[in-house]
N, C-alpha and C. Protein backbone atom coordinates (compact mmCIF):
# COMPACT_ATOMS: atom_id res chain seq x y z
N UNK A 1 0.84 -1.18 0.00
CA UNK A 1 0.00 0.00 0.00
C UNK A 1 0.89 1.24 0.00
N UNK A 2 0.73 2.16 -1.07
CA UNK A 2 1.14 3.18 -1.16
C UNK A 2 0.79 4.42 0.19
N UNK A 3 1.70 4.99 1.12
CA UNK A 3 1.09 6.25 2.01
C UNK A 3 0.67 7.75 0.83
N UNK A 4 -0.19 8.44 1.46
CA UNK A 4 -0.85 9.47 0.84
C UNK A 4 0.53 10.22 0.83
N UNK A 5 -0.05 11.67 0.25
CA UNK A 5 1.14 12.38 0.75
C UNK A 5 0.36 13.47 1.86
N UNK A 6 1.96 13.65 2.59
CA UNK A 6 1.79 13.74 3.47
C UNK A 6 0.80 15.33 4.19
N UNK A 7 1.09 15.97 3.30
CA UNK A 7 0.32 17.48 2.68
C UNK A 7 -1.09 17.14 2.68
N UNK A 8 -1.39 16.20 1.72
CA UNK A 8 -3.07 15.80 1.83
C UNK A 8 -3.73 14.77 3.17
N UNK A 9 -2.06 14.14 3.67
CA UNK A 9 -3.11 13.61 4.78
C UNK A 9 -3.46 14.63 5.88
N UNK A 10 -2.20 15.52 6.28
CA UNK A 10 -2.52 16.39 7.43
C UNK A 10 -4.15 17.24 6.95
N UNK A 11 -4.37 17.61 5.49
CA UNK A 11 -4.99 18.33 5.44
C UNK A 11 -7.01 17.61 5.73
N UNK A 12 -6.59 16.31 5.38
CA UNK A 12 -7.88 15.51 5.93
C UNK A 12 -7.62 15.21 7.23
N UNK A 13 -6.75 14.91 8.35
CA UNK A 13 -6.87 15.02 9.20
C UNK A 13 -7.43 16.34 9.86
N UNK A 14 -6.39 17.19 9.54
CA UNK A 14 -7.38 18.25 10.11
C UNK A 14 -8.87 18.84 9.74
N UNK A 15 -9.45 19.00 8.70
CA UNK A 15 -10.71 19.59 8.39
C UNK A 15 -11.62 18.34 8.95
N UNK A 16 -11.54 16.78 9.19
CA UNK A 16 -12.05 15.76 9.75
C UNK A 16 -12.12 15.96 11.48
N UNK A 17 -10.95 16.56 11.97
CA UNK A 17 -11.16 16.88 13.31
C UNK A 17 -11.79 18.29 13.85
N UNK A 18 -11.75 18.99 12.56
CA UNK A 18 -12.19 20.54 12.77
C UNK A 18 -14.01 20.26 12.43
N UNK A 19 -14.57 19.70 11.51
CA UNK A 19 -15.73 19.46 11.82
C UNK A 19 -16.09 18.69 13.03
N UNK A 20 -15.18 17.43 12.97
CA UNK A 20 -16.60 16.27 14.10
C UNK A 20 -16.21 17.31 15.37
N UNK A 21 -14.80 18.56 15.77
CA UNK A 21 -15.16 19.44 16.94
C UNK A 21 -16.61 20.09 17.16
N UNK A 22 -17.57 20.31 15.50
CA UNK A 22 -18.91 21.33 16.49
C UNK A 22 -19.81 20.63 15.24
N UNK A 23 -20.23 19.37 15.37
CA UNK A 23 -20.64 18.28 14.47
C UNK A 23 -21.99 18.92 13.62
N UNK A 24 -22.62 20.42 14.61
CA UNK A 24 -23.64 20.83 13.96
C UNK A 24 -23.60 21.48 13.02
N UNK A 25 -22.52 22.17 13.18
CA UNK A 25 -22.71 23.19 12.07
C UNK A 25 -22.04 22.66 10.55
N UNK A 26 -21.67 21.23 10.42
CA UNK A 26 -20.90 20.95 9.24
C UNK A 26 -21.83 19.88 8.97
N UNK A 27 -22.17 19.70 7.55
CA UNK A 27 -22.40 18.89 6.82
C UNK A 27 -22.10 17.61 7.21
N UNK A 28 -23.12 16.45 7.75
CA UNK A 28 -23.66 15.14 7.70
C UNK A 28 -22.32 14.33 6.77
N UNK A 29 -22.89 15.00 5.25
CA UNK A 29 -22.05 14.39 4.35
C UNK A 29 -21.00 14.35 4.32
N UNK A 30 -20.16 16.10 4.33
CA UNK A 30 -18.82 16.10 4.81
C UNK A 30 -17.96 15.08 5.60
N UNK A 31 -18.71 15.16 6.50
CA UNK A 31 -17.92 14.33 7.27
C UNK A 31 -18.10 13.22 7.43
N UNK A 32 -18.84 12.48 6.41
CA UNK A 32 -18.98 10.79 6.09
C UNK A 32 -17.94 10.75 4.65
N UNK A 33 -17.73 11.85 4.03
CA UNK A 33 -16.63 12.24 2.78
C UNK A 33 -15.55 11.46 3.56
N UNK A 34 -15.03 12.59 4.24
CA UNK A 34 -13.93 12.46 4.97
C UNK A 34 -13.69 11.44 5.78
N UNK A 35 -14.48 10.67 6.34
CA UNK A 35 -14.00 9.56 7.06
C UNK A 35 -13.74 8.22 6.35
N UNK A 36 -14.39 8.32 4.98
CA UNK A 36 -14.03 7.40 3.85
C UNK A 36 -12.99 7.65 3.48
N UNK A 37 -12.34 8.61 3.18
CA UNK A 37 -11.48 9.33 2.53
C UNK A 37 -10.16 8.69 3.25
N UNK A 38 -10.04 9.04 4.60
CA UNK A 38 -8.86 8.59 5.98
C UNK A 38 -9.19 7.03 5.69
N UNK A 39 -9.99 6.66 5.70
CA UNK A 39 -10.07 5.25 5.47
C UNK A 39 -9.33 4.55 4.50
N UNK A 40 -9.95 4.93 3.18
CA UNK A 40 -9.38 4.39 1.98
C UNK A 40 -8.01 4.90 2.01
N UNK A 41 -7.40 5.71 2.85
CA UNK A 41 -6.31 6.26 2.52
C UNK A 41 -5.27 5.75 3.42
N UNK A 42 -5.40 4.66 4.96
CA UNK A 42 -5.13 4.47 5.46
C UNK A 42 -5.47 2.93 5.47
N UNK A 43 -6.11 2.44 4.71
CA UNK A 43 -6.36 0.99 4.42
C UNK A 43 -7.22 0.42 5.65
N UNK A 44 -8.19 0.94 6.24
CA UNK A 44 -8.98 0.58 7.60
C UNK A 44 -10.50 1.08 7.12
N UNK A 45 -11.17 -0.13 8.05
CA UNK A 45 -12.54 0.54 7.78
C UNK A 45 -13.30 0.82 9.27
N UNK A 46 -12.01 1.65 9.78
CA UNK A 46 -12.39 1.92 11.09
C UNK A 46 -11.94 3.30 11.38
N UNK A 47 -12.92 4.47 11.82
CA UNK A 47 -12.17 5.98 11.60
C UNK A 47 -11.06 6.30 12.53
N UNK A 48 -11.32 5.61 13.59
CA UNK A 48 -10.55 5.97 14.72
C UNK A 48 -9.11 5.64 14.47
N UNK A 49 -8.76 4.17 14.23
CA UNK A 49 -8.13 3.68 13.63
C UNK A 49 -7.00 4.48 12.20
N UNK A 50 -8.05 4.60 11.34
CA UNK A 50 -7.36 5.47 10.21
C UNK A 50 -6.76 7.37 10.76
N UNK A 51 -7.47 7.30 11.72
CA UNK A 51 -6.63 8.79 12.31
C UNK A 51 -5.61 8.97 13.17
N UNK A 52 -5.41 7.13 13.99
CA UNK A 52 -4.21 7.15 14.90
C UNK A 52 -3.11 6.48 13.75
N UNK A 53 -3.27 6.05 12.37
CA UNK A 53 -2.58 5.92 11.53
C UNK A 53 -1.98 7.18 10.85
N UNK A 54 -2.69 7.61 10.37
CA UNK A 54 -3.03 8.69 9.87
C UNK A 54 -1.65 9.75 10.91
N UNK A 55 -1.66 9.72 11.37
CA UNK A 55 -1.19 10.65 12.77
C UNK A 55 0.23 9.91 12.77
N UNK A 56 0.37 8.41 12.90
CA UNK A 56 1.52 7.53 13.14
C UNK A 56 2.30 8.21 11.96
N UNK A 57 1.92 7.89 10.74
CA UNK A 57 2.12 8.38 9.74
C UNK A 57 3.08 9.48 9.46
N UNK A 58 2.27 10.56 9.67
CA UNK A 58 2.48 11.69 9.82
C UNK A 58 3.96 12.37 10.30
N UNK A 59 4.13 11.32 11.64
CA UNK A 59 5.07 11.80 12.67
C UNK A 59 6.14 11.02 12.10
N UNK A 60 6.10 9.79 11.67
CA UNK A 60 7.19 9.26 11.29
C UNK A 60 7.62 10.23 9.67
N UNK A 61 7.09 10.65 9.11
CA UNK A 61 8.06 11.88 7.93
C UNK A 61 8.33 12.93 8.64
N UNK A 62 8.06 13.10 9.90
CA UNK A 62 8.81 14.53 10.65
C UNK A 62 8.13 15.51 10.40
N UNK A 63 7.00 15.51 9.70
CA UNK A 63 6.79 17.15 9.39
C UNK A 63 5.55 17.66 10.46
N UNK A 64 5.26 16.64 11.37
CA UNK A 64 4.38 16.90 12.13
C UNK A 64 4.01 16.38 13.20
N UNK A 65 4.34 17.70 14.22
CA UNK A 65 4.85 17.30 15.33
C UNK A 65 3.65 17.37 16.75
N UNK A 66 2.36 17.78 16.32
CA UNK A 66 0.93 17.75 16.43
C UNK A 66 1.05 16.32 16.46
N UNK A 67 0.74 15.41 15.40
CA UNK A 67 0.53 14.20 15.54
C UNK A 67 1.43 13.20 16.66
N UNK A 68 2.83 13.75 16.77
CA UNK A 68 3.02 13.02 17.79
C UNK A 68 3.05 13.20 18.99
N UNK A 69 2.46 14.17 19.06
CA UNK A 69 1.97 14.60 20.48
C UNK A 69 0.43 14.72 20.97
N UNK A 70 -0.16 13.81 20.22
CA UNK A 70 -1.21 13.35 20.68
C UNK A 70 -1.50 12.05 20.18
N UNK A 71 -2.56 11.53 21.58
CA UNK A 71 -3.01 10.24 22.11
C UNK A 71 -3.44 9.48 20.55
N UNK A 72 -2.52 8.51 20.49
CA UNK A 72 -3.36 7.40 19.78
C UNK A 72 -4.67 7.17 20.04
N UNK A 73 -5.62 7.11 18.93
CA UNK A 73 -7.13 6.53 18.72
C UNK A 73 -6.71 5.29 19.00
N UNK A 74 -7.83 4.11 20.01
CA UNK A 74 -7.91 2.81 19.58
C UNK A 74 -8.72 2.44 18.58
């Protein structure tokens, strides 16, 4: 399995954590987009999962130092 790059994953990580923060005011769909999206992109069909990847990810190319400083999803 190919990793995303790393530019587009931070950028679905974050707009994925910036909606489900105030779940009302964003689009239903959006954020069923996006959790497919971390999914297919992280090879899981589990969100939590694809965001503590997602994050693992992240930290291991160095460019982001957010992700390793926060709690793994189970």
């Amino acid at each position: 399995m190919l990793k995303p790059d790393p530019t587009v994953l931070r950028r679905l990580v974050d707009e994925y954590e910036t909606l489900t923060a105030v779940p009302a005011t964003a689009p239903e769909s959006r954020i069923a987009d996006l959790a497919y999206t971390l999914c297919v992109s992280t090879g899981t069909r589990d969100v939590g999962r694809a965001l503590a990847t997602a994050r693992a990810w992240l930290a291991q190319d160095g460019r982001d130092t957010a992700a390793a400083a926060a709690p793994a999803a189970v």
